[in-house]
N, C-alpha and C. Protein backbone atom coordinates (compact mmCIF):
# COMPACT_ATOMS: atom_id res chain seq x y z
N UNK A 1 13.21 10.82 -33.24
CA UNK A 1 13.89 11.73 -32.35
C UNK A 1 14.85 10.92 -31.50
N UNK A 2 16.44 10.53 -31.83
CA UNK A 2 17.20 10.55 -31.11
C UNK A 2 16.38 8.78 -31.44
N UNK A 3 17.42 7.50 -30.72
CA UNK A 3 17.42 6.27 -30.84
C UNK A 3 16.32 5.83 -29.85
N UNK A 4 16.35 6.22 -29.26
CA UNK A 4 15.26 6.05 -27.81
C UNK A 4 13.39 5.86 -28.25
N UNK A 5 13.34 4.65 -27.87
CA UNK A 5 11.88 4.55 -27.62
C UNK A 5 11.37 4.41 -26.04
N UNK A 6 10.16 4.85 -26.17
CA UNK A 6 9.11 5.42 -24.99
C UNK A 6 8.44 4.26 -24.98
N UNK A 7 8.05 3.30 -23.87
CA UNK A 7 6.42 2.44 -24.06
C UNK A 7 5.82 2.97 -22.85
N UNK A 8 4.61 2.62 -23.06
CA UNK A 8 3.65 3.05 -22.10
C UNK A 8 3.03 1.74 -21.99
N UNK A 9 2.64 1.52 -20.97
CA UNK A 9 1.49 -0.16 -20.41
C UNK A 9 -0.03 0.54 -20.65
N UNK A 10 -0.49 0.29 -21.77
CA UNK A 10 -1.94 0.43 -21.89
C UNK A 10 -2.58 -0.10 -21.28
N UNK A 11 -3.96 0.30 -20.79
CA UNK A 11 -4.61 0.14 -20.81
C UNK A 11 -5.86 -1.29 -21.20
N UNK A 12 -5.55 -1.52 -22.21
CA UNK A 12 -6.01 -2.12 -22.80
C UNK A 12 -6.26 -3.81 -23.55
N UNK A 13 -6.65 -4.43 -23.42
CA UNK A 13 -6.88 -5.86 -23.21
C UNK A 13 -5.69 -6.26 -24.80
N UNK A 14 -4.67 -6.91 -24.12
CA UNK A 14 -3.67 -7.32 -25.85
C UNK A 14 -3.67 -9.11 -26.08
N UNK A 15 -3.97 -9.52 -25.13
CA UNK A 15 -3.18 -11.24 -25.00
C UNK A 15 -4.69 -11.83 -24.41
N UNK A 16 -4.31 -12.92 -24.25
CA UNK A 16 -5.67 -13.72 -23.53
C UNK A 16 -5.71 -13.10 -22.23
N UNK A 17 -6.91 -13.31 -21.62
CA UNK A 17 -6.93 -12.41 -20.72
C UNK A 17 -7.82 -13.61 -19.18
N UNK A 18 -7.60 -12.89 -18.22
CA UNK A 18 -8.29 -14.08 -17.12
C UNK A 18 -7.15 -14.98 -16.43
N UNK A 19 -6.15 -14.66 -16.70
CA UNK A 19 -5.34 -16.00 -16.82
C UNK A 19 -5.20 -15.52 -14.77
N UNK A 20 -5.43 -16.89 -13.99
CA UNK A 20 -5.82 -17.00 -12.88
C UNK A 20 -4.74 -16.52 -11.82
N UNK A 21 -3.06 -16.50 -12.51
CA UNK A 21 -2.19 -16.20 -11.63
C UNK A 21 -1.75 -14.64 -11.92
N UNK A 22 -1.88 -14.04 -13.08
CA UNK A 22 -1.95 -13.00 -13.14
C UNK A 22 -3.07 -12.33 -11.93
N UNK A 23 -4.07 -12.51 -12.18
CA UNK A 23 -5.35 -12.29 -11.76
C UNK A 23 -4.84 -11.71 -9.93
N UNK A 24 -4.24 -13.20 -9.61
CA UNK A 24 -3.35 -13.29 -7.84
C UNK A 24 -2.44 -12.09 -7.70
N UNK A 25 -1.73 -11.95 -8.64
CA UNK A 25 -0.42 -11.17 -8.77
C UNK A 25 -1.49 -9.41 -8.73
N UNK A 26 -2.09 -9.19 -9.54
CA UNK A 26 -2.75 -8.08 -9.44
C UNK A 26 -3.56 -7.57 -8.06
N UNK A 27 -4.15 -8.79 -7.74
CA UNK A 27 -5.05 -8.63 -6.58
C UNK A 27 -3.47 -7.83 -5.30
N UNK A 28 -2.85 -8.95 -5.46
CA UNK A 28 -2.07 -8.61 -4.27
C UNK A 28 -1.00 -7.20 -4.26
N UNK A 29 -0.62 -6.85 -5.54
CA UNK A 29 0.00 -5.70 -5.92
C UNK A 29 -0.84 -4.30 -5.21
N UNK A 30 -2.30 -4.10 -6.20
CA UNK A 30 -3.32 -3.73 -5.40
C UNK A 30 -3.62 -3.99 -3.89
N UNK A 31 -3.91 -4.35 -3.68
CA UNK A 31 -4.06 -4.50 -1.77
C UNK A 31 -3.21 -3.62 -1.26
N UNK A 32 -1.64 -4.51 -1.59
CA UNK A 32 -0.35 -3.83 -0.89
C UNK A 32 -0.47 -2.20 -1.23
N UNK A 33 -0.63 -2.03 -2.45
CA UNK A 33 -0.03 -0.83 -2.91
C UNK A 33 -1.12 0.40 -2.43
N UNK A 34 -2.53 -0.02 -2.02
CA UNK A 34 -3.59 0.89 -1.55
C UNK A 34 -3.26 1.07 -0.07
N UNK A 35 -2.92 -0.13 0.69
CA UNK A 35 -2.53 -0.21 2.39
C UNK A 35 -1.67 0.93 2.47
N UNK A 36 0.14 0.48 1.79
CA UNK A 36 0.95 1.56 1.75
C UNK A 36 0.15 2.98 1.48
N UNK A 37 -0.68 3.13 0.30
CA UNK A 37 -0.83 4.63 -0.29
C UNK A 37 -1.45 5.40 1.09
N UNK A 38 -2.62 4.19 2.27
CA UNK A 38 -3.10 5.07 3.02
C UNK A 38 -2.64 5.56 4.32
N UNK A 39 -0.97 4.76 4.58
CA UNK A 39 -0.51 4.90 5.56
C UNK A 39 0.81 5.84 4.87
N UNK A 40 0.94 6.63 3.87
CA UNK A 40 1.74 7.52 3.51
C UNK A 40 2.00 8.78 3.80
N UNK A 41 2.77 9.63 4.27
CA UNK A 41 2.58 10.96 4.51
C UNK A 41 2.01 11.47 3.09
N UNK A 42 1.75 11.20 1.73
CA UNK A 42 1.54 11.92 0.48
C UNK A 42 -0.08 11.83 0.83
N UNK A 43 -1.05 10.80 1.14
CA UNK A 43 -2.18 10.53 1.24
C UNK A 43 -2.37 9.31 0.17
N UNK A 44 -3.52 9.08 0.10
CA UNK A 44 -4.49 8.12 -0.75
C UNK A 44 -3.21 8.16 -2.58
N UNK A 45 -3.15 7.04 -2.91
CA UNK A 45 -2.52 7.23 -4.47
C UNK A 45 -3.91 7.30 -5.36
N UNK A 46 -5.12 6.50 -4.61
CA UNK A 46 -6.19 6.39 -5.75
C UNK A 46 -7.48 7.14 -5.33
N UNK A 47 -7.07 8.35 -4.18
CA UNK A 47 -8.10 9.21 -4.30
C UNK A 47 -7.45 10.27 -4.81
N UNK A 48 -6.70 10.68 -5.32
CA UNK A 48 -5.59 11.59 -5.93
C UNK A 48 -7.05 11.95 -7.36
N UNK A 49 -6.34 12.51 -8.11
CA UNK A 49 -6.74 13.00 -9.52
C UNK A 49 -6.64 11.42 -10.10
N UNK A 50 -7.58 11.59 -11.28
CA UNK A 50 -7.84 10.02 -12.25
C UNK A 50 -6.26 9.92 -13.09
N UNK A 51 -5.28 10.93 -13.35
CA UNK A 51 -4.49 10.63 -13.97
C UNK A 51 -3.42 9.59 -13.05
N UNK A 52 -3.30 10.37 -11.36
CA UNK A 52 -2.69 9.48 -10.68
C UNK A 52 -2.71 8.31 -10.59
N UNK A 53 -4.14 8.46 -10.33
CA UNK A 53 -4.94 7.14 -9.75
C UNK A 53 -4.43 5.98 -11.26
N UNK A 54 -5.06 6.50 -12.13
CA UNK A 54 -5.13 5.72 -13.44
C UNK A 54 -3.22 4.78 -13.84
N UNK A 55 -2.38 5.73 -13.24
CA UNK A 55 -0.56 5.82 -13.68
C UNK A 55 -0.82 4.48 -12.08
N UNK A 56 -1.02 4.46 -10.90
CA UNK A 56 -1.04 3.94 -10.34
C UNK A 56 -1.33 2.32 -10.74
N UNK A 57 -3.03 2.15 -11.38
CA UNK A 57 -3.20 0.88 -11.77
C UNK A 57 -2.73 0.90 -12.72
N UNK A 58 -2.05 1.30 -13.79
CA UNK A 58 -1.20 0.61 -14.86
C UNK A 58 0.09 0.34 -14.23
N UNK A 59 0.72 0.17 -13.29
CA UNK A 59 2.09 0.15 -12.81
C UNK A 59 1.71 -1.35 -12.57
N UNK A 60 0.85 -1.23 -11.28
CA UNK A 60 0.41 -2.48 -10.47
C UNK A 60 0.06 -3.87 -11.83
N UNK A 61 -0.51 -3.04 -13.04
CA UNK A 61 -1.16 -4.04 -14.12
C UNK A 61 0.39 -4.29 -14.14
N UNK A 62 0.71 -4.12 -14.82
CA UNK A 62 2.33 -4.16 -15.51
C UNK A 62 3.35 -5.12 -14.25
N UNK A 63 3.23 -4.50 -13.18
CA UNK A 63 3.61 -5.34 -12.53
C UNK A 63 3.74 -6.83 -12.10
N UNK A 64 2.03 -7.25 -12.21
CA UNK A 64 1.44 -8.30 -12.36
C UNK A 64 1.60 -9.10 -13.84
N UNK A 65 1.92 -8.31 -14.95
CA UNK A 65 1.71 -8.69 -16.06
C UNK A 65 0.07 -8.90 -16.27
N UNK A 66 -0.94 -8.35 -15.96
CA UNK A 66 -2.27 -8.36 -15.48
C UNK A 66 -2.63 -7.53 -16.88
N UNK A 67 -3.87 -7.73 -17.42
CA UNK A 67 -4.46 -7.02 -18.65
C UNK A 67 -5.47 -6.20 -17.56
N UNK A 68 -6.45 -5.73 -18.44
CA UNK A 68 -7.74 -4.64 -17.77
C UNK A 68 -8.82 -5.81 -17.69
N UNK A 69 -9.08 -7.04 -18.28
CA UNK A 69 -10.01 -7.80 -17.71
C UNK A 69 -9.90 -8.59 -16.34
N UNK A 70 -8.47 -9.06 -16.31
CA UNK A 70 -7.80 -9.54 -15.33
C UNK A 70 -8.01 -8.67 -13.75
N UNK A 71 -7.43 -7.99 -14.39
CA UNK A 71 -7.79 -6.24 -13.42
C UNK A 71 -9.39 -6.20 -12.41
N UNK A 72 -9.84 -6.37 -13.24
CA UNK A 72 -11.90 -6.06 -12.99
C UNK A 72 -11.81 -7.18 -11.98
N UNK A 73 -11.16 -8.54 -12.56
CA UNK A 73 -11.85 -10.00 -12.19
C UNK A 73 -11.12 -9.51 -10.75
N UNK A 74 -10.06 -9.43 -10.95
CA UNK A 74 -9.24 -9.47 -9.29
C UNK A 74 -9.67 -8.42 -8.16
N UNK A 75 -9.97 -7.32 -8.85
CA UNK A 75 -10.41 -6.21 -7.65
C UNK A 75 -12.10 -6.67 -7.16
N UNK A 76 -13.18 -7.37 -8.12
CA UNK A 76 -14.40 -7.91 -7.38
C UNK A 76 -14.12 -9.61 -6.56
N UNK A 77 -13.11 -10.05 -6.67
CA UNK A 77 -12.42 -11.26 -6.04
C UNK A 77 -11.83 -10.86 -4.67
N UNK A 78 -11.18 -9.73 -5.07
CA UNK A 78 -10.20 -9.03 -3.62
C UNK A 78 -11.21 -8.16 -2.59
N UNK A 79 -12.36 -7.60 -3.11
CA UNK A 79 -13.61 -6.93 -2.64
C UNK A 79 -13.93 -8.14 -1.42
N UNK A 80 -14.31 -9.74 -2.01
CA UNK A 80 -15.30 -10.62 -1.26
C UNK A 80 -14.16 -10.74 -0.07
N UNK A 81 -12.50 -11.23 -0.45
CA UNK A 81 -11.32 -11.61 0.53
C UNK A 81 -11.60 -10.63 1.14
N UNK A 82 -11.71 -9.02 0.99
CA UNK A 82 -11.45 -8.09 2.18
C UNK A 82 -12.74 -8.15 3.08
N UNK A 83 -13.73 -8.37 2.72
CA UNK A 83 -14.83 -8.29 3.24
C UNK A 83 -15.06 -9.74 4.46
N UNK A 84 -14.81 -10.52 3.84
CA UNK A 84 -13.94 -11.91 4.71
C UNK A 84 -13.15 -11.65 5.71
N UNK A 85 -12.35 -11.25 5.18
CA UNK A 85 -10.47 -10.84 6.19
C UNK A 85 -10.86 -10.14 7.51
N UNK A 86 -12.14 -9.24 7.26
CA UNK A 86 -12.11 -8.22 8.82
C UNK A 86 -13.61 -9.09 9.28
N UNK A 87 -14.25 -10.22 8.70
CA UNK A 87 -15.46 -10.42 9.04
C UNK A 87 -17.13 -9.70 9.20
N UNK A 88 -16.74 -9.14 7.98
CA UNK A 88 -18.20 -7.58 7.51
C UNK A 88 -19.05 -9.15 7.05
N UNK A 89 -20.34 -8.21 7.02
CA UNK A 89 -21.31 -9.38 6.92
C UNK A 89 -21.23 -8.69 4.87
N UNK A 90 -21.12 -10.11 4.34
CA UNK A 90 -21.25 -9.81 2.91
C UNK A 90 -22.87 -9.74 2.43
N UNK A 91 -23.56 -10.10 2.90
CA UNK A 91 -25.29 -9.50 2.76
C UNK A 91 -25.10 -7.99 2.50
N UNK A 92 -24.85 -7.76 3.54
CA UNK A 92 -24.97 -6.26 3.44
C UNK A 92 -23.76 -5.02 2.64
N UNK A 93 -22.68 -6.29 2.06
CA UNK A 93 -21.83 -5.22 1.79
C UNK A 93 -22.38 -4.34 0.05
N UNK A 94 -22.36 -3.62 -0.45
CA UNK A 94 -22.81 -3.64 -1.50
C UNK A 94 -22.02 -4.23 -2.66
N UNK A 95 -22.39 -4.04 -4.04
CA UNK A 95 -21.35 -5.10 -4.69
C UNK A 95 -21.28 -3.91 -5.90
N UNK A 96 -20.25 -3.51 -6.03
CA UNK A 96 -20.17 -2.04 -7.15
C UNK A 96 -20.78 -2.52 -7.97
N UNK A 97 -21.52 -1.49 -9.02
CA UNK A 97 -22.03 -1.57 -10.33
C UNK A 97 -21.18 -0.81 -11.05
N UNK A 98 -20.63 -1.28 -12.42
CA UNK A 98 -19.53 -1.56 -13.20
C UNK A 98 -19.80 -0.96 -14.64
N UNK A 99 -19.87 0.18 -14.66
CA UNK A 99 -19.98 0.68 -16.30
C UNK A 99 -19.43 0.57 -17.31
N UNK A 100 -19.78 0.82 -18.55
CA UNK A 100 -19.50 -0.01 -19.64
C UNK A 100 -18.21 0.17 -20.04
N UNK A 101 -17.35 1.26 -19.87
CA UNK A 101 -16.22 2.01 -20.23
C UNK A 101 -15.43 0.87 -18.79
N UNK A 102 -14.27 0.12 -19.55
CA UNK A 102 -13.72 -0.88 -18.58
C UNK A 102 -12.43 0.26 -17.50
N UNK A 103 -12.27 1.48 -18.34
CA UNK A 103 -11.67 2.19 -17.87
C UNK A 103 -11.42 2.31 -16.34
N UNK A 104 -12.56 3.07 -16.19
CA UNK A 104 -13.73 4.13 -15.87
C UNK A 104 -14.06 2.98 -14.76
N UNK A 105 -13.89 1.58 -15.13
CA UNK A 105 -14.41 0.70 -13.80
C UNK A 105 -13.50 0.39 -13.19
N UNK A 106 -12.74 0.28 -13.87
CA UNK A 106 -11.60 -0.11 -12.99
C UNK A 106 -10.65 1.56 -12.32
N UNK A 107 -11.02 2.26 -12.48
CA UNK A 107 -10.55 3.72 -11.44
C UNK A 107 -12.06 3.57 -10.38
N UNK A 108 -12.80 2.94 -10.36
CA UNK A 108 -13.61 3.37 -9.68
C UNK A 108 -13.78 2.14 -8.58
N UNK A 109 -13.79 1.41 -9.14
CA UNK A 109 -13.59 -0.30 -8.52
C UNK A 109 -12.34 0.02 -7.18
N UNK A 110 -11.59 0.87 -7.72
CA UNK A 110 -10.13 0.95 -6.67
C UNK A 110 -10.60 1.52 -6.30
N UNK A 111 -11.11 2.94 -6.05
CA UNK A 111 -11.74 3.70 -5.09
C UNK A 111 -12.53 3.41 -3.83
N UNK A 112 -13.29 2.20 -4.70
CA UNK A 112 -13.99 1.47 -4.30
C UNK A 112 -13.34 0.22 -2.96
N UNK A 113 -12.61 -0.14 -3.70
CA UNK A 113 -11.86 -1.23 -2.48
C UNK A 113 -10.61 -0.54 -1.69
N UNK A 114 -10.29 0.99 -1.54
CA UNK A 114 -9.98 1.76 -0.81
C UNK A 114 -10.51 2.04 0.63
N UNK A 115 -11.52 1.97 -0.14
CA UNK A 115 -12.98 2.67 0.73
C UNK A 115 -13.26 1.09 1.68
N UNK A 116 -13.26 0.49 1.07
CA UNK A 116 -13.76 -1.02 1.70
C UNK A 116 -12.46 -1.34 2.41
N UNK A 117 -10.92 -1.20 2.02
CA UNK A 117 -10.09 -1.67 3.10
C UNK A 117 -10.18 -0.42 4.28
N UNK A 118 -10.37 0.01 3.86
CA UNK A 118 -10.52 1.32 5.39
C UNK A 118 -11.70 0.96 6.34
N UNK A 119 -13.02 0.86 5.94
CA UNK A 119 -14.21 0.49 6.86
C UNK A 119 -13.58 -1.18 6.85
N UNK A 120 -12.71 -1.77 6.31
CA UNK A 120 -12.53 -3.05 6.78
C UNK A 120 -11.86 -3.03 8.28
N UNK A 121 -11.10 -2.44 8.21
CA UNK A 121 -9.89 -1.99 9.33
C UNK A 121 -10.60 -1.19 10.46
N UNK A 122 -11.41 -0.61 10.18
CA UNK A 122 -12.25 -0.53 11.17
C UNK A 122 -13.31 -1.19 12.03
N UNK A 123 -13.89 -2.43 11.21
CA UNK A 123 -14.57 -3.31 11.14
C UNK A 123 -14.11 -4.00 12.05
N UNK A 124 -12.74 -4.70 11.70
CA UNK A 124 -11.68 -5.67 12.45
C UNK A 124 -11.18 -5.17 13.19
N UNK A 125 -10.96 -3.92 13.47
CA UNK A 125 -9.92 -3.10 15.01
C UNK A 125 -8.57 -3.86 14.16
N UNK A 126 -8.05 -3.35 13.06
CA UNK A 126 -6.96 -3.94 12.26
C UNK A 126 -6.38 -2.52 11.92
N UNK A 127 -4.78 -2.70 11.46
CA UNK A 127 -4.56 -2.09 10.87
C UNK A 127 -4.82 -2.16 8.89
N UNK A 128 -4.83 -0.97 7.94
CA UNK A 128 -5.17 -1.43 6.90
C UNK A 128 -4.16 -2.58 6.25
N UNK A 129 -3.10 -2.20 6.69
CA UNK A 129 -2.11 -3.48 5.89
C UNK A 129 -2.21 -5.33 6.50
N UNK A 130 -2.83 -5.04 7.91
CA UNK A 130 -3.30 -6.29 7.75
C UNK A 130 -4.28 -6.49 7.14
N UNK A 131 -5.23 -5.90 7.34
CA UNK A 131 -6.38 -6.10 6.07
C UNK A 131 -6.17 -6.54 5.18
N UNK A 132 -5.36 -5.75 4.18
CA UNK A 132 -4.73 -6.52 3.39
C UNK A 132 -3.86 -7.53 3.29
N UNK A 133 -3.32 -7.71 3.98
CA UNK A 133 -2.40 -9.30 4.16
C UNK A 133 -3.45 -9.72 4.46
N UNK A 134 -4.79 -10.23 5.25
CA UNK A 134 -5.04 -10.86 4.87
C UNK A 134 -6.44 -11.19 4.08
N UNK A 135 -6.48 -10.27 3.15
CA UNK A 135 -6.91 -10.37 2.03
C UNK A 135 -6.41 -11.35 1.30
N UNK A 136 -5.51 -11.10 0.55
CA UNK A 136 -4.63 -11.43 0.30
C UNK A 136 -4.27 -12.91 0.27
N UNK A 137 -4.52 -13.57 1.59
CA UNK A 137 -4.42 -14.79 1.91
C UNK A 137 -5.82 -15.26 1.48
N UNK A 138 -6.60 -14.98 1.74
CA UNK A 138 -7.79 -15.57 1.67
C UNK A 138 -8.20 -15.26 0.37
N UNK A 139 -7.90 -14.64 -0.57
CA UNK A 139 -8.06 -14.37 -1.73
C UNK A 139 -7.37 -16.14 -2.72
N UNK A 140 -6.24 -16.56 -2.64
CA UNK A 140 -5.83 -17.31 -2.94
C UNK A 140 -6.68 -18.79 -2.58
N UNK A 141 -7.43 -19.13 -1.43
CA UNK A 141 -7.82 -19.84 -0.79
C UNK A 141 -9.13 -20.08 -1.84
């Protein structure tokens, strides 16, 4: 139909995967891009519907050049930095449990560290985007 091709950023694990600066690049895409979503007049991008949410982390993947394993590794990496960044006691923070569908963990994982930069920011008397900045920082560290 017509000369034009369509791609879409799957989902799905294509190249080696883990690779440590991707990993950075994702974490921080994420952070930024959840801070912005919660200080938006639209609301939350990743408490929206799973299709949003889902179009959301494939942008941020793509962005990063980040696969879906990369993805997992950086959002439980960016979990410990945020939990750090506002000074929550990590004993007590819980640590998501991760189902088998990598999908499915990673829409939920973001929900998840949504939820955690918000009680972070509360935690710290912060706003969420510092939270994330310095996440962010301390994530690299």
């Amino acid at each position: 139909m017509g000369g034009r091709s369509s791609q879409a950023y799957d989902l799905r694990v294509s190249r080696e995967p883990l690779d440590p600066e991707r990993i950075a690049k994702f974490a921080a895409a994420l952070a930024c891009g959840i801070a912005e979503g919660m200080s938006d007049a639209w609301g939350s991008r990743i408490r929206s519907d799973d299709l949003t949410a889902l179009m959301c982390l494939s942008a941020w993947m793509y962005q990063a050049g980040a696969e879906l394993d990369d993805s997992l590794r950086a959002m439980l990496r960016l979990r410990t930095a945020i939990v750090r960044a506002a000074g929550m006691d990590e004993g007590t923070e819980p640590v998501p449990l991760l189902p088998a569908d990598a999908t499915v963990a990673a829409l939920n994982l973001a929900r998840y560290i949504e939820d955690l930069i918000r009680r972070a920011a509360l935690a710290g008397d912060m706003p969420e985007r510092v939270v994330a900045d310095r996440a962010i920082e301390l994530f690299g560290a």
